[in-house]
C-alpha atoms as a PDB file:
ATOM      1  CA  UNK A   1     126.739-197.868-118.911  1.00  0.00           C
ATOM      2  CA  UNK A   2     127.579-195.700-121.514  1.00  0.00           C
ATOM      3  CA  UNK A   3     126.866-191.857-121.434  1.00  0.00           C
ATOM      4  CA  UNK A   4     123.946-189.969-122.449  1.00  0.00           C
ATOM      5  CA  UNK A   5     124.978-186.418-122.087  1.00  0.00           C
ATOM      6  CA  UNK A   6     122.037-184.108-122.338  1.00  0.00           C
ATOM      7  CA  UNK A   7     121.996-182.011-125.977  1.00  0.00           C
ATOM      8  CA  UNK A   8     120.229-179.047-126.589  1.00  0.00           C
ATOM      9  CA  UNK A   9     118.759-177.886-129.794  1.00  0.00           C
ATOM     10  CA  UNK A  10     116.697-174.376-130.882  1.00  0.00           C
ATOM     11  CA  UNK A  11     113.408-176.267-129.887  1.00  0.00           C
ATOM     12  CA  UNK A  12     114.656-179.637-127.888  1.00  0.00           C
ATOM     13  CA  UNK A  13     116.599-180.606-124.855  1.00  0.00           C
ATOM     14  CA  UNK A  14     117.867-183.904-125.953  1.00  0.00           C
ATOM     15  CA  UNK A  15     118.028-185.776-122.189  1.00  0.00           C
ATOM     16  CA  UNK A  16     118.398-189.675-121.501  1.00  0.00           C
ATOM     17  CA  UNK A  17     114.868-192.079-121.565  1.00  0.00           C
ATOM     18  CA  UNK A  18     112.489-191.914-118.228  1.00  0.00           C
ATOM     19  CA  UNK A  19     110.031-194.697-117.373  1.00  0.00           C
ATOM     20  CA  UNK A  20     107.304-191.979-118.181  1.00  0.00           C
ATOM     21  CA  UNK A  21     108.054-191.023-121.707  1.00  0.00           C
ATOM     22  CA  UNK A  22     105.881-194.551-122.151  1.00  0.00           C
ATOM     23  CA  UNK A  23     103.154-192.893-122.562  1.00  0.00           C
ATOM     24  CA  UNK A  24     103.984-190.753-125.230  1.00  0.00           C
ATOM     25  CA  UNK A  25     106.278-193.235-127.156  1.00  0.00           C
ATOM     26  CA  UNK A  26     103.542-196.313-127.641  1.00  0.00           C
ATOM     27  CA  UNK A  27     100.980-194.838-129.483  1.00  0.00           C
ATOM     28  CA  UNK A  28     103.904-194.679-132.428  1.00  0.00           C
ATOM     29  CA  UNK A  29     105.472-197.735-131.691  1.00  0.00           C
ATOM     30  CA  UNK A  30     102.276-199.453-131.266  1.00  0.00           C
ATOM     31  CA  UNK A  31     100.985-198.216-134.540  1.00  0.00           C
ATOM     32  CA  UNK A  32     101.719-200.705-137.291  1.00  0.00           C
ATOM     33  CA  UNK A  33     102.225-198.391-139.782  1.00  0.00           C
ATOM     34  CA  UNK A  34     104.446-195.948-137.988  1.00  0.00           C
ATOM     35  CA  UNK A  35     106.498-199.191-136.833  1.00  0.00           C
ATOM     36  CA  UNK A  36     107.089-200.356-139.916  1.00  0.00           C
ATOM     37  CA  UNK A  37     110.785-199.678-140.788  1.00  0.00           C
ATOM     38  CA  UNK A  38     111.350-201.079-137.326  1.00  0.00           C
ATOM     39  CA  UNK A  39     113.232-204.767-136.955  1.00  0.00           C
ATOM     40  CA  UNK A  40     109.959-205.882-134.989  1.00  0.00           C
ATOM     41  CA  UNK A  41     106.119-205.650-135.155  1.00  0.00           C
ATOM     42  CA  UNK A  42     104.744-203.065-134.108  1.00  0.00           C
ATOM     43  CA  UNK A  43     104.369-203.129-129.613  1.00  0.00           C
ATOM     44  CA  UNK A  44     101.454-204.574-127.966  1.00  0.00           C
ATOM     45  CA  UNK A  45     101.623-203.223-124.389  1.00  0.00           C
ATOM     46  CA  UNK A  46     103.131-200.785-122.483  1.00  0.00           C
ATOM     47  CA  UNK A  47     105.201-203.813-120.925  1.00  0.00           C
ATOM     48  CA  UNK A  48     107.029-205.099-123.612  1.00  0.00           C
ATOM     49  CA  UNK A  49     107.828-201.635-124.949  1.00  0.00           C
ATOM     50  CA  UNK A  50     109.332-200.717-121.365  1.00  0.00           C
ATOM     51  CA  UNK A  51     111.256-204.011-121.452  1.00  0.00           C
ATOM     52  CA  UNK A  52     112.552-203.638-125.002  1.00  0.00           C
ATOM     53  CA  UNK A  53     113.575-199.639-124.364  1.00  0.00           C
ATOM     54  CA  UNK A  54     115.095-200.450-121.244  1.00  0.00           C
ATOM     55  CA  UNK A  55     116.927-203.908-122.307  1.00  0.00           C
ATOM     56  CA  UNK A  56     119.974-204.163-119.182  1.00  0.00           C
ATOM     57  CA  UNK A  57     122.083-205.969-122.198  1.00  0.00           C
ATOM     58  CA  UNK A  58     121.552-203.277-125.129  1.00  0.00           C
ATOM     59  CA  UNK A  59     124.621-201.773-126.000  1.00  0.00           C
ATOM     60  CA  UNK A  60     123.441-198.775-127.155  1.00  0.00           C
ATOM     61  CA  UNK A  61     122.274-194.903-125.931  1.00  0.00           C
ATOM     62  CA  UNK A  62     119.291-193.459-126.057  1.00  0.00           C
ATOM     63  CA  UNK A  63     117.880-189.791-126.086  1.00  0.00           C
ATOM     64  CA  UNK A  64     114.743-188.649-125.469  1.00  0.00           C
ATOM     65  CA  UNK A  65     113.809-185.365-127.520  1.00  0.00           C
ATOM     66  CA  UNK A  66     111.841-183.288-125.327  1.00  0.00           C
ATOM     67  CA  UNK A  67     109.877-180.011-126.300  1.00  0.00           C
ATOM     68  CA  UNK A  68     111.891-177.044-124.713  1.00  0.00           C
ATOM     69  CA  UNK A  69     108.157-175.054-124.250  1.00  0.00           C
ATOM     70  CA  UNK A  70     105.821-178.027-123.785  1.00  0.00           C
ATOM     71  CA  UNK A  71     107.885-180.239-121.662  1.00  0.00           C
ATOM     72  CA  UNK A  72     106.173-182.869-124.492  1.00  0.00           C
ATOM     73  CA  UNK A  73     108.024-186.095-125.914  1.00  0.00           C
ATOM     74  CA  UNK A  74     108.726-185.697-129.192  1.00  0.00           C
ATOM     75  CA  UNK A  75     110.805-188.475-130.588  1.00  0.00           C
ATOM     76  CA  UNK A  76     113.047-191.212-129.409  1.00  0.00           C
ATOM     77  CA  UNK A  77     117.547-190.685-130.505  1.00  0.00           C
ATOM     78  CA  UNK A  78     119.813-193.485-130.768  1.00  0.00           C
ATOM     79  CA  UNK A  79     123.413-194.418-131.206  1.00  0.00           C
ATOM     80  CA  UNK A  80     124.890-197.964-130.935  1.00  0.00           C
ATOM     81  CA  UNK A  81     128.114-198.750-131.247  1.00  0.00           C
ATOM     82  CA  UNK A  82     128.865-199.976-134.723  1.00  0.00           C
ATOM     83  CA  UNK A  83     131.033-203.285-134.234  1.00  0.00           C
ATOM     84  CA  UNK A  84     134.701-200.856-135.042  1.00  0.00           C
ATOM     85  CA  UNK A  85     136.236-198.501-132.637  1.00  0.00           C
ATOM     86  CA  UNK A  86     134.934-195.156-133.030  1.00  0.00           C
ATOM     87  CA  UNK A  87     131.572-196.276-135.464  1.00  0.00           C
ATOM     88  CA  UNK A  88     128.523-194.876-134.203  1.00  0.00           C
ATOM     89  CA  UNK A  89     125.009-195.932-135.749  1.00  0.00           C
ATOM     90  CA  UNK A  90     122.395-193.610-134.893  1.00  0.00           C
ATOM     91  CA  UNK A  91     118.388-194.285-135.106  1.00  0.00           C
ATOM     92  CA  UNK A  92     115.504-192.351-134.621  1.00  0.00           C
ATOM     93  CA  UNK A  93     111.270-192.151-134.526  1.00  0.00           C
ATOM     94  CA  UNK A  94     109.468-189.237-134.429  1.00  0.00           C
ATOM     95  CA  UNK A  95     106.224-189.415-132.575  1.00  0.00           C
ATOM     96  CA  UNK A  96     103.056-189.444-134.139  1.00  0.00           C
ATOM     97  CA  UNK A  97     101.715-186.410-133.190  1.00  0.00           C
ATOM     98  CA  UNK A  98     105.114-184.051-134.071  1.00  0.00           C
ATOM     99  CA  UNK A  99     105.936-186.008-137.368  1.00  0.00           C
ATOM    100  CA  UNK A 100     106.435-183.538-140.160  1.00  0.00           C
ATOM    101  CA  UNK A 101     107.761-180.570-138.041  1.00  0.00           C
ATOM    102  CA  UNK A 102     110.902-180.827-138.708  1.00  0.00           C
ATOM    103  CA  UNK A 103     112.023-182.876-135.252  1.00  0.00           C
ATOM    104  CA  UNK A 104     113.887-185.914-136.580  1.00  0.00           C
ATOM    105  CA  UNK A 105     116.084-182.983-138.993  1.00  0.00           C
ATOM    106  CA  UNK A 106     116.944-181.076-135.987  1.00  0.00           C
ATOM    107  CA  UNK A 107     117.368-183.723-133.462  1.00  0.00           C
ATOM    108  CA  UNK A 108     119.732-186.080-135.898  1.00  0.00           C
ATOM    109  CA  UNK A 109     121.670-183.214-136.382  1.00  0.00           C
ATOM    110  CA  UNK A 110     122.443-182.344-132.799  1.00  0.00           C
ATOM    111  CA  UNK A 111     123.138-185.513-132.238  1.00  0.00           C
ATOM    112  CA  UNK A 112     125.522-186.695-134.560  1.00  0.00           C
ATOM    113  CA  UNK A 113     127.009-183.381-134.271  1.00  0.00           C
ATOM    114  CA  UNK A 114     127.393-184.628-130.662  1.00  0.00           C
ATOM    115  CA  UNK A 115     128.819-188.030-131.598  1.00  0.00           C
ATOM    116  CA  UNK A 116     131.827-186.373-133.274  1.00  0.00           C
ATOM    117  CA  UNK A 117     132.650-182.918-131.529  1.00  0.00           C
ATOM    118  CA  UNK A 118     131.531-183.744-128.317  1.00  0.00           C
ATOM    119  CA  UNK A 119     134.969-184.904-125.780  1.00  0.00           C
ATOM    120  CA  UNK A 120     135.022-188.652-125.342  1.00  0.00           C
ATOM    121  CA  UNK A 121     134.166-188.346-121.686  1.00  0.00           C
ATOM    122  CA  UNK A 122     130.662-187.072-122.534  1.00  0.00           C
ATOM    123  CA  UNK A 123     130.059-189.298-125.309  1.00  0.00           C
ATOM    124  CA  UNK A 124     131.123-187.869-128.446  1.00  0.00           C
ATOM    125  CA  UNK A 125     134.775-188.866-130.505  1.00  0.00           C
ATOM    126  CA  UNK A 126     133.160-190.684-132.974  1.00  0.00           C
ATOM    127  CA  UNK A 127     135.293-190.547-136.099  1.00  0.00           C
ATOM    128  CA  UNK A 128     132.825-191.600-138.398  1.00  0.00           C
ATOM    129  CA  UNK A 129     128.683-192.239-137.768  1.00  0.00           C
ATOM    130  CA  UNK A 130     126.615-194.755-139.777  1.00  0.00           C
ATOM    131  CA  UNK A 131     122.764-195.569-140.294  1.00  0.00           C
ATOM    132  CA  UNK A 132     121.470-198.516-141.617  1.00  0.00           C
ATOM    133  CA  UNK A 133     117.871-197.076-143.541  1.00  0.00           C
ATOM    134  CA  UNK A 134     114.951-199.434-145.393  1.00  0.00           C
ATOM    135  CA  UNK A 135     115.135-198.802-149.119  1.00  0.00           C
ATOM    136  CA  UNK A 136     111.537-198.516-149.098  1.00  0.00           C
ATOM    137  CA  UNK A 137     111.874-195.628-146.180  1.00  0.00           C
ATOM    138  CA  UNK A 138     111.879-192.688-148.603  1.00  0.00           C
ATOM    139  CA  UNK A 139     111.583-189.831-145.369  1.00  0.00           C
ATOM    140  CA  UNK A 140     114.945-191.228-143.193  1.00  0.00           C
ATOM    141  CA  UNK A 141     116.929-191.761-146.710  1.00  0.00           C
ATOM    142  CA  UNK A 142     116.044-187.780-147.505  1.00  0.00           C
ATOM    143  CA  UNK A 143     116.922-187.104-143.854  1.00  0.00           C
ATOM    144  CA  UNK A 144     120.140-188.494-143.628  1.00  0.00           C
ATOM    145  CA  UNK A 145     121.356-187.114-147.413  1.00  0.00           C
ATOM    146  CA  UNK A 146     119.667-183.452-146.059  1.00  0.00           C
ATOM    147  CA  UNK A 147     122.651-184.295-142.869  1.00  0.00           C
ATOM    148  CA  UNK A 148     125.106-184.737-145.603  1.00  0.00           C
ATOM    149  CA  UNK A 149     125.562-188.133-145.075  1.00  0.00           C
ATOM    150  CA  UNK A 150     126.733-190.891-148.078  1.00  0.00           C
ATOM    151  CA  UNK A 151     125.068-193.372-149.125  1.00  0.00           C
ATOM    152  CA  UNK A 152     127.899-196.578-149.404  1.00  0.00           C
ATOM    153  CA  UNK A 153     126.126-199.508-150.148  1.00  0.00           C
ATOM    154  CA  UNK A 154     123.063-201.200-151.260  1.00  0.00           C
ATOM    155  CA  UNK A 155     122.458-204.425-148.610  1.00  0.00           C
ATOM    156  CA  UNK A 156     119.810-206.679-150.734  1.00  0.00           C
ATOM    157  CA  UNK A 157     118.314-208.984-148.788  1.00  0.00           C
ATOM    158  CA  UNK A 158     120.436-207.817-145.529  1.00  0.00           C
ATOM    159  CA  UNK A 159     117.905-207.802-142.707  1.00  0.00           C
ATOM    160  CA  UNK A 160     114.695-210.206-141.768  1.00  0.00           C
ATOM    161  CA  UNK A 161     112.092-208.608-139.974  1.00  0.00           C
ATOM    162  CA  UNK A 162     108.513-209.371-139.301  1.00  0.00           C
ATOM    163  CA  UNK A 163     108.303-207.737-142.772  1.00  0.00           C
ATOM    164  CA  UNK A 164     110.693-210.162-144.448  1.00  0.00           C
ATOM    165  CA  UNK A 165     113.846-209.931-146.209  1.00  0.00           C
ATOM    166  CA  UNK A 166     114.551-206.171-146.531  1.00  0.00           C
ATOM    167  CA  UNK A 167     117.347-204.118-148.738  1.00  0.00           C
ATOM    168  CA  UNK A 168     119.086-202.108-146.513  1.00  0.00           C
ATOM    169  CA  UNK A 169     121.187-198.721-147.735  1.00  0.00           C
ATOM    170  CA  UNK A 170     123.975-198.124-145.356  1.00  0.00           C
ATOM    171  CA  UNK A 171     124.898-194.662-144.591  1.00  0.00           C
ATOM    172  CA  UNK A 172     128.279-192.771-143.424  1.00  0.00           C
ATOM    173  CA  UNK A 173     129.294-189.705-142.594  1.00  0.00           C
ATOM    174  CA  UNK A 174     132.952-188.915-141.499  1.00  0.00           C
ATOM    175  CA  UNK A 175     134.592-186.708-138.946  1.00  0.00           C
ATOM    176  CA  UNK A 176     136.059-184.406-141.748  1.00  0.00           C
ATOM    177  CA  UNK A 177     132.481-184.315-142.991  1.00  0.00           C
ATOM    178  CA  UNK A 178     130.766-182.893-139.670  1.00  0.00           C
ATOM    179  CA  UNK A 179     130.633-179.511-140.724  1.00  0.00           C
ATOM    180  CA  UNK A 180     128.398-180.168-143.530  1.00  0.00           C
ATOM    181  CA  UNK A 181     126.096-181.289-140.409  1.00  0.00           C
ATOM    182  CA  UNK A 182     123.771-178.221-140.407  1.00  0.00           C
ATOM    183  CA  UNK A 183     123.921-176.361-136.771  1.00  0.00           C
ATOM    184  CA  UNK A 184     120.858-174.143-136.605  1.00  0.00           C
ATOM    185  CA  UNK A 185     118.045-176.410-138.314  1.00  0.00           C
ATOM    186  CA  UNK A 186     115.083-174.280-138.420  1.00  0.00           C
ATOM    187  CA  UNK A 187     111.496-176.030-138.702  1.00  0.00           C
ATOM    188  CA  UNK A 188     110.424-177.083-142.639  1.00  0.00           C
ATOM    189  CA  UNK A 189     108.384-174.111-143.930  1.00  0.00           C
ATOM    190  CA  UNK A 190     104.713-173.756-143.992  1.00  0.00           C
ATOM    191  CA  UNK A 191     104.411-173.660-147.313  1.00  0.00           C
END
């Protein structure tokens, strides 16, 4: 199993997935609408969602972001390994009830700041960190170029899912370019 080193953020402790974040996870992964830009339809029980998070043969990591105040769920982090030695692809969802504070910004940050500064033996020695984004998923492709990430190819017709045959941008950002990774994301303004 790999490592899931806990990250901490101005607002989030980044910490590895419990049985009980279920509860706050479904109603966004349930919801077909959220769930769209997702691989598969949207969950239908509390079951498969456990068994699909919790997959013994995924390859990947997976961080819970967790409200440093509240103690409340806020999103689900991910980084599988991307087929190359040091290739990271990350993921991410923002619950339902915290989308538009500025979570997913902060989080993805952390986290791919993680990826590449952090020593090997917690995790991190990435020398370059990808994400595969929807065309049509306007918020995650402004996220990623807001992390200073590059957009290097346009996938058409890459993926199936339960929506079809979706383009697919891939994005990359490389070790050199970690320091355009902002480090203290405040939340979007109010304005």
């Amino acid at each position: 199993m790999r490592t899931v080193t806990e990250i901490e953020t101005p607002r989030f402790r980044m910490r590895p997935l419990r049985r009980t974040d279920l509860g706050a996870l479904y109603p966004t992964m349930s919801d077909p609408d959220l769930a769209r830009y997702l691989t598969r339809p949207a969950f239908t029980s509390h079951t498969e969602l456990w068994q699909w998070l919790a997959a013994p043969d995924w390859p990947g990591r997976t961080w819970i972001a967790e409200d440093r105040e509240s103690g409340a769920v806020a999103g689900r982090f991910t980084a599988v390994p991307a087929g190359q030695d040091g290739v990271e692809e990350i993921g991410y969802i923002v619950c339902i009830d915290r989308q538009g504070e500025g979570v997913a910004r902060e989080c993805a940050a952390a986290l791919v700041r993680h990826l590449i500064l952090a020593p090997r033996e917690e995790g991190g020695g990435a020398r370059k960190v990808i994400a595969e984004v929807d065309t049509r998923n306007v918020p995650s492709i402004r996220l990623l170029e807001t992390l200073g990430f590059t957009r290097e190819a346009h996938l058409r017709e890459y993926e199936e899912t339960h929506a079809g045959m979706c383009d697919v941008y891939l994005y990359g950002l490389l070790v050199g370019e970690v320091g355009a990774v902002p480090v203290d994301i405040a939340p979007p303004s109010a304005a």
